[in-house]
N, C-alpha and C. Protein backbone atom coordinates (compact mmCIF):
# COMPACT_ATOMS: atom_id res chain seq x y z
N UNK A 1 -103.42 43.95 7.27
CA UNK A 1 -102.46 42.93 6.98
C UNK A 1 -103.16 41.57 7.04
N UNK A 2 -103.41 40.67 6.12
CA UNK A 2 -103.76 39.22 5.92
C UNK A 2 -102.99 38.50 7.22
N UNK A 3 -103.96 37.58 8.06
CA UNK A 3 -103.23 36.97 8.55
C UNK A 3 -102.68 35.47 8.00
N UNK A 4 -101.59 34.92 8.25
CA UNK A 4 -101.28 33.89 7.45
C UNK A 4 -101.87 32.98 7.70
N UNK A 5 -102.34 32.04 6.17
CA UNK A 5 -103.06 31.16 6.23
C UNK A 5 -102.68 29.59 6.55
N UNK A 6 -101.12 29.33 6.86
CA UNK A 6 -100.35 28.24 7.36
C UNK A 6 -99.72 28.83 8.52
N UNK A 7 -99.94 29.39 9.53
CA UNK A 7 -99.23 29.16 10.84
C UNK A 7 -97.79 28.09 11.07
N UNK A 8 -96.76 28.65 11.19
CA UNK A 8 -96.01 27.84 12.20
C UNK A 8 -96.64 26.97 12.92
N UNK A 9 -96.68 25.75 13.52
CA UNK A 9 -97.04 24.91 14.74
C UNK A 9 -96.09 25.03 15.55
N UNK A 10 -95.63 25.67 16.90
CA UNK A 10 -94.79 24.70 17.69
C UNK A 10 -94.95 23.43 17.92
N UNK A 11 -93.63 22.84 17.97
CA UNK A 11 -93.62 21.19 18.25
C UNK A 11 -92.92 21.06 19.99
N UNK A 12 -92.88 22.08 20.57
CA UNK A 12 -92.35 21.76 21.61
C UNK A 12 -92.44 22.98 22.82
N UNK A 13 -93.18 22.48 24.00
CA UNK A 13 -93.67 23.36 25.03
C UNK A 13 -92.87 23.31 26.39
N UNK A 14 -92.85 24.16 27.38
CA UNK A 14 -92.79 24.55 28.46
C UNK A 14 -94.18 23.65 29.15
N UNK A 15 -94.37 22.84 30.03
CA UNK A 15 -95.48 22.33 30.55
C UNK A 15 -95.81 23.10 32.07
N UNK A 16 -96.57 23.76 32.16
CA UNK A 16 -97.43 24.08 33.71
C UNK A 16 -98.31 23.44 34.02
N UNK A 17 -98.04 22.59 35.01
CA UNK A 17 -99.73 21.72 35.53
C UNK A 17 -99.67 22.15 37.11
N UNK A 18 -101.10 21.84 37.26
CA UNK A 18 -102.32 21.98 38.70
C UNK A 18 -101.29 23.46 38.80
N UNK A 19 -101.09 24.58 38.45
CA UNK A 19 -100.64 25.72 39.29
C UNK A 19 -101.80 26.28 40.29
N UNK A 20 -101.37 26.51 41.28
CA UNK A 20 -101.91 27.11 42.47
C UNK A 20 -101.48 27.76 43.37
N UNK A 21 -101.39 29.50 42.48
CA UNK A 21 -101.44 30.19 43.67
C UNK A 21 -102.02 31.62 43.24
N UNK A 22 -102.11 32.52 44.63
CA UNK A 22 -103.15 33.81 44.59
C UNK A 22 -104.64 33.10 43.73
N UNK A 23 -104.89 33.64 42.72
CA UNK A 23 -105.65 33.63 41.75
C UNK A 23 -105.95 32.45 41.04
N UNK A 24 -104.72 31.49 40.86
CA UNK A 24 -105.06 30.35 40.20
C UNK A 24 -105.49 28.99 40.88
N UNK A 25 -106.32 28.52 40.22
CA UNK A 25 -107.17 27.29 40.84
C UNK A 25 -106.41 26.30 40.21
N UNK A 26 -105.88 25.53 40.38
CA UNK A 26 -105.35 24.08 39.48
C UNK A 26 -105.62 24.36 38.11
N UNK A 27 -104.20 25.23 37.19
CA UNK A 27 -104.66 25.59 36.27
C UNK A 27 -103.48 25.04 35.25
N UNK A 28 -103.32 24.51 34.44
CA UNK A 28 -102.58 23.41 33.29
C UNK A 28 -102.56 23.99 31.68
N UNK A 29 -101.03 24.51 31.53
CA UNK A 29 -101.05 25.25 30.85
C UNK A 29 -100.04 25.00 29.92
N UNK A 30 -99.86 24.63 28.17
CA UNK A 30 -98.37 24.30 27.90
C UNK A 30 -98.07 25.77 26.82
N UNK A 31 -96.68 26.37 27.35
CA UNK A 31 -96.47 27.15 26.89
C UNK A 31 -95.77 27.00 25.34
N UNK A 32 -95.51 27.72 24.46
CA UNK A 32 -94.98 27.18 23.16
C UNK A 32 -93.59 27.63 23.02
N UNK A 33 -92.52 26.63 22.57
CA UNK A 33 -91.19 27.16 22.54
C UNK A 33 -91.05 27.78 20.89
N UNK A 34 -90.07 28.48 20.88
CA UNK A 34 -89.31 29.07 19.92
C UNK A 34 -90.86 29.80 19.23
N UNK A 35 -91.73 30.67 19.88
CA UNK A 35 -92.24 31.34 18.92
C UNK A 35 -92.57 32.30 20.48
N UNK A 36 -92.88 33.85 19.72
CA UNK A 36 -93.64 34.18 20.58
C UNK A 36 -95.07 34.49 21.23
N UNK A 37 -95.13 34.32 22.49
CA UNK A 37 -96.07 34.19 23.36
C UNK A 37 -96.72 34.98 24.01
N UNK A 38 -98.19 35.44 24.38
CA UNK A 38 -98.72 36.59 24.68
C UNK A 38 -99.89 36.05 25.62
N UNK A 39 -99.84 36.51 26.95
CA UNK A 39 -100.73 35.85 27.87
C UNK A 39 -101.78 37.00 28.14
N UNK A 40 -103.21 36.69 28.05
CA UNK A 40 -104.20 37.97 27.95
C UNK A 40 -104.93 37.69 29.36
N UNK A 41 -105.83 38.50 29.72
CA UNK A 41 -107.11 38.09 30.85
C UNK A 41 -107.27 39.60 31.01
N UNK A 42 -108.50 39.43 31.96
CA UNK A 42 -109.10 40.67 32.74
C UNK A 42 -108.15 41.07 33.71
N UNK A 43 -108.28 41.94 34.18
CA UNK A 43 -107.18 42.21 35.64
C UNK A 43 -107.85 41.39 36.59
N UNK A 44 -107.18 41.19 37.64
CA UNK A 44 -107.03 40.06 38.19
C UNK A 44 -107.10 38.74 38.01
N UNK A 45 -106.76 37.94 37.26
CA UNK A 45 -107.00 37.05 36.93
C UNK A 45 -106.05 35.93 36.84
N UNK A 46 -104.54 36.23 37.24
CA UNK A 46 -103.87 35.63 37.34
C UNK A 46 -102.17 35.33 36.65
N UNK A 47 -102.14 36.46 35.29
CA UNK A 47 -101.55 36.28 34.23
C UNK A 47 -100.05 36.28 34.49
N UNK A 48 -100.24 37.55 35.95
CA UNK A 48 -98.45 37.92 36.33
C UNK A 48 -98.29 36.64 37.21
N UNK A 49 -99.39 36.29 38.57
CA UNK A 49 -98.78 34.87 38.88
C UNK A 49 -98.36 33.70 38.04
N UNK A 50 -99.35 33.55 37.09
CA UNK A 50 -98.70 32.66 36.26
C UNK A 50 -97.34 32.48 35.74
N UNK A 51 -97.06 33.48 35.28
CA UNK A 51 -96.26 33.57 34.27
C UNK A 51 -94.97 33.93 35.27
N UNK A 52 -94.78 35.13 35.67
CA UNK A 52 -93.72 35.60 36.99
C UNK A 52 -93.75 34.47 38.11
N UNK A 53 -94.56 34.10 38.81
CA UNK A 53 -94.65 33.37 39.71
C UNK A 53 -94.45 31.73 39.79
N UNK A 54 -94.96 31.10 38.41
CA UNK A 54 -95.18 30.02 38.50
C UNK A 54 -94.29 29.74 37.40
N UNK A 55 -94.28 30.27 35.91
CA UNK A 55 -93.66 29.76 34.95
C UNK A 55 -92.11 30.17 34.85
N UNK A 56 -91.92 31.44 35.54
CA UNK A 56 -90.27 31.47 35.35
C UNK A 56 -89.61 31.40 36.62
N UNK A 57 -89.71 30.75 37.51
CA UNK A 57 -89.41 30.15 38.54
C UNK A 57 -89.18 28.79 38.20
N UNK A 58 -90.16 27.93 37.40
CA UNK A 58 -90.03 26.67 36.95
C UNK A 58 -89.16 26.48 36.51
N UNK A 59 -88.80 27.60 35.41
CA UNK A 59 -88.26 27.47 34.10
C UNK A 59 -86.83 28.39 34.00
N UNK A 60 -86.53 28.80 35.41
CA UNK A 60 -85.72 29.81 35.40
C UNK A 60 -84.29 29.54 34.74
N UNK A 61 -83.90 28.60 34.44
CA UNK A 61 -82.40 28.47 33.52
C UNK A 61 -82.45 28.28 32.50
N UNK A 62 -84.05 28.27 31.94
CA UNK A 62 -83.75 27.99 30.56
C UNK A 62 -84.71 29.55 30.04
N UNK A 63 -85.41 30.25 30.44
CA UNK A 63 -86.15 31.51 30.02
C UNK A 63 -85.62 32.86 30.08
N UNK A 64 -85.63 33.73 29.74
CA UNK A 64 -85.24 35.36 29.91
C UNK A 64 -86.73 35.86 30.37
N UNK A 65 -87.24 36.40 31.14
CA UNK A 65 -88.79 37.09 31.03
C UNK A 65 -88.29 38.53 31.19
N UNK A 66 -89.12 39.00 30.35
CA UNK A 66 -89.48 40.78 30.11
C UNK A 66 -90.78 41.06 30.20
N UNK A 67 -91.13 41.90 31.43
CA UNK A 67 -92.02 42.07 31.42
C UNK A 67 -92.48 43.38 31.71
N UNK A 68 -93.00 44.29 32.38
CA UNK A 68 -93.40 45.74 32.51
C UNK A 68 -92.50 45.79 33.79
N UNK A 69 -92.49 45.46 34.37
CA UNK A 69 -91.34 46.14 35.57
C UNK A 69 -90.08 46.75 35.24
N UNK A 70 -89.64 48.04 35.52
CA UNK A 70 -88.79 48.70 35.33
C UNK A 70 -87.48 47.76 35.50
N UNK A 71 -86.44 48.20 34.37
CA UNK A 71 -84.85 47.53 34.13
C UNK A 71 -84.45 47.64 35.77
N UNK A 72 -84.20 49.22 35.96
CA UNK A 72 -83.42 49.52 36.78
C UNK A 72 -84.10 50.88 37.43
N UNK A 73 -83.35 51.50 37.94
CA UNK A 73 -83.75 52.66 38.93
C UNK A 73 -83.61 54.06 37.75
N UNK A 74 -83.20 53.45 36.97
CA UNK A 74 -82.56 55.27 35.55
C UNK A 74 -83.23 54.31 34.83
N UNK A 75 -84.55 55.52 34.08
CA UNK A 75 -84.59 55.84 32.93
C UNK A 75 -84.14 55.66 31.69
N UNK A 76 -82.69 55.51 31.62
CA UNK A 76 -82.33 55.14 30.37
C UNK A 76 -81.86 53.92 30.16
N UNK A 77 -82.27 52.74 30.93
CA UNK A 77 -81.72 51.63 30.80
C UNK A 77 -83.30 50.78 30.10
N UNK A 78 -82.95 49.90 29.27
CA UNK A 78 -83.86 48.84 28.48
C UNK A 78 -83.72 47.90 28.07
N UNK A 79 -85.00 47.44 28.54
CA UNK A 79 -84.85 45.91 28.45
C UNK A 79 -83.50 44.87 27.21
N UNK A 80 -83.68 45.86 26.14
CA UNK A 80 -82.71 45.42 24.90
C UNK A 80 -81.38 45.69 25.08
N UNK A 81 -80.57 46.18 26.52
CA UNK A 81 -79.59 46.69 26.62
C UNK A 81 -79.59 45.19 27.58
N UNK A 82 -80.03 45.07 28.51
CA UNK A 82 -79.86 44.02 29.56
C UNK A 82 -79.84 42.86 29.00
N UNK A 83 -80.91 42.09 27.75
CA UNK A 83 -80.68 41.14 26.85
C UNK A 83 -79.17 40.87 26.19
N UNK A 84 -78.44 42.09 25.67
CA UNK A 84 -77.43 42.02 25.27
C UNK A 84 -77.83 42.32 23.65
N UNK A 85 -78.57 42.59 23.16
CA UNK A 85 -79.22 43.35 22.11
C UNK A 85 -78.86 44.10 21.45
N UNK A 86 -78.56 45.15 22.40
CA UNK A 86 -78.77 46.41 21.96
C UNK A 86 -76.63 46.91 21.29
N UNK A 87 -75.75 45.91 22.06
CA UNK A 87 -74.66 45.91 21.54
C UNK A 87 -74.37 45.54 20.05
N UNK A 88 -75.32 45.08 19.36
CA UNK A 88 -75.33 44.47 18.56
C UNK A 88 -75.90 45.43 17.61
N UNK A 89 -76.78 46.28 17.75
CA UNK A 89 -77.84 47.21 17.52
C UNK A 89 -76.48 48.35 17.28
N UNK A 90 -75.66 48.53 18.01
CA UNK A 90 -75.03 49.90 18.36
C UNK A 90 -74.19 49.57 17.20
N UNK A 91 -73.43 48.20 16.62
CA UNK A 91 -72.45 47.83 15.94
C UNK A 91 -72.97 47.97 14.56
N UNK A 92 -74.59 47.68 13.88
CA UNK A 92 -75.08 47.73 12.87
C UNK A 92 -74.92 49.46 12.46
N UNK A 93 -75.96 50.04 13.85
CA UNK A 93 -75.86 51.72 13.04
C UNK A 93 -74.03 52.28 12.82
N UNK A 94 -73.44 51.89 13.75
CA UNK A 94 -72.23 52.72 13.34
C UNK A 94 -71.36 52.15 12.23
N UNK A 95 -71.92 50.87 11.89
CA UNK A 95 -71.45 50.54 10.20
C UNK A 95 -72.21 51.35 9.75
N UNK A 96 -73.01 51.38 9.61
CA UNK A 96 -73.83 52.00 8.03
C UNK A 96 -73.64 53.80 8.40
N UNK A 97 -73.58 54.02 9.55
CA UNK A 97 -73.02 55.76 9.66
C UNK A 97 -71.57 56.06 9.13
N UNK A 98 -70.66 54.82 9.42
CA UNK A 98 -69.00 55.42 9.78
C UNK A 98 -68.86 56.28 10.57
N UNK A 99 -69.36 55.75 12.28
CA UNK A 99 -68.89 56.61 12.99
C UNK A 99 -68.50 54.86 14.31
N UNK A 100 -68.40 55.72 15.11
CA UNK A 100 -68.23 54.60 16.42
C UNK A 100 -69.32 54.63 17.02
N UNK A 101 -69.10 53.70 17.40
CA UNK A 101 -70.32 52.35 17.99
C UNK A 101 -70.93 52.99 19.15
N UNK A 102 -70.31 53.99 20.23
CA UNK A 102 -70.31 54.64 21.68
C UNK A 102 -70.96 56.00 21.10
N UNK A 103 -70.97 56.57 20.43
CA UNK A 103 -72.07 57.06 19.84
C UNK A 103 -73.82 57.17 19.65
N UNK A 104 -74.38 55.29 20.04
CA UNK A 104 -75.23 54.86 20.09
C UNK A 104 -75.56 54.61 21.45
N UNK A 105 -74.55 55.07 22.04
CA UNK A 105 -75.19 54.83 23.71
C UNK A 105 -75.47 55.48 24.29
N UNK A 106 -76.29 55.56 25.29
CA UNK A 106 -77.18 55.96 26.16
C UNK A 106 -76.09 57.62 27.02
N UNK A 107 -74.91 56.60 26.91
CA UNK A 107 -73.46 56.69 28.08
C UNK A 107 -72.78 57.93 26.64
N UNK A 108 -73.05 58.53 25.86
CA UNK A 108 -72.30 59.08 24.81
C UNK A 108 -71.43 60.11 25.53
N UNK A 109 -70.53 60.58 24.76
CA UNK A 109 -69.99 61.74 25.49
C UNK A 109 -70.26 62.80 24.20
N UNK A 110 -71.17 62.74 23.29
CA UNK A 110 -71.02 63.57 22.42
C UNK A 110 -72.83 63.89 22.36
């Protein structure tokens, strides 16, 4: 797949400055709004403090974070169900099936 040769710019960030903790040394970071975002490193290096620790704590009324930690204690719960997603998801397939919507859930009785 070509990658595109005009990028989106975000025009508007999340700001992290001097963070310091576990792993991070005074580290200044601006995150990008309305696109998405992908934080890389070696293991240990800091990525879950950052981001879990430092950036959605900051930022906690205005962010959703998803990250690898399990929804819940069952198996069949996901992340796209807890977003509120997945209701939306359930309403598309059972238009285009003609069946009901509870059908698409996890919770079916059928």
């Amino acid at each position: 797949m070509p990658i595109k040769p005009n990028p989106w710019k975000p025009k508007e960030f999340f700001p992290i400055r001097d963070a310091c903790l576990h792993n991070l040394d005074h580290i200044s970071v601006d995150i990008p709004l309305h696109v998405l975002t992908v934080v890389t490193g070696v293991a240990g290096s800091g990525k879950s403090t950052l981001i879990r620790d430092v950036f959605a704590r900051q930022y906690a009324d205005q962010v959703v974070l998803v990250d690898q930690s399990p929804v819940t204690a069952t198996g069949r719960s996901a992340p796209v169900t807890f977003l509120g997603f997945f209701d939306e998801i359930r309403k598309v397939l059972a238009k285009e099936n003609g069946v009901d919507a509870s059908l698409f859930s996890f919770n079916s009785k059928v």
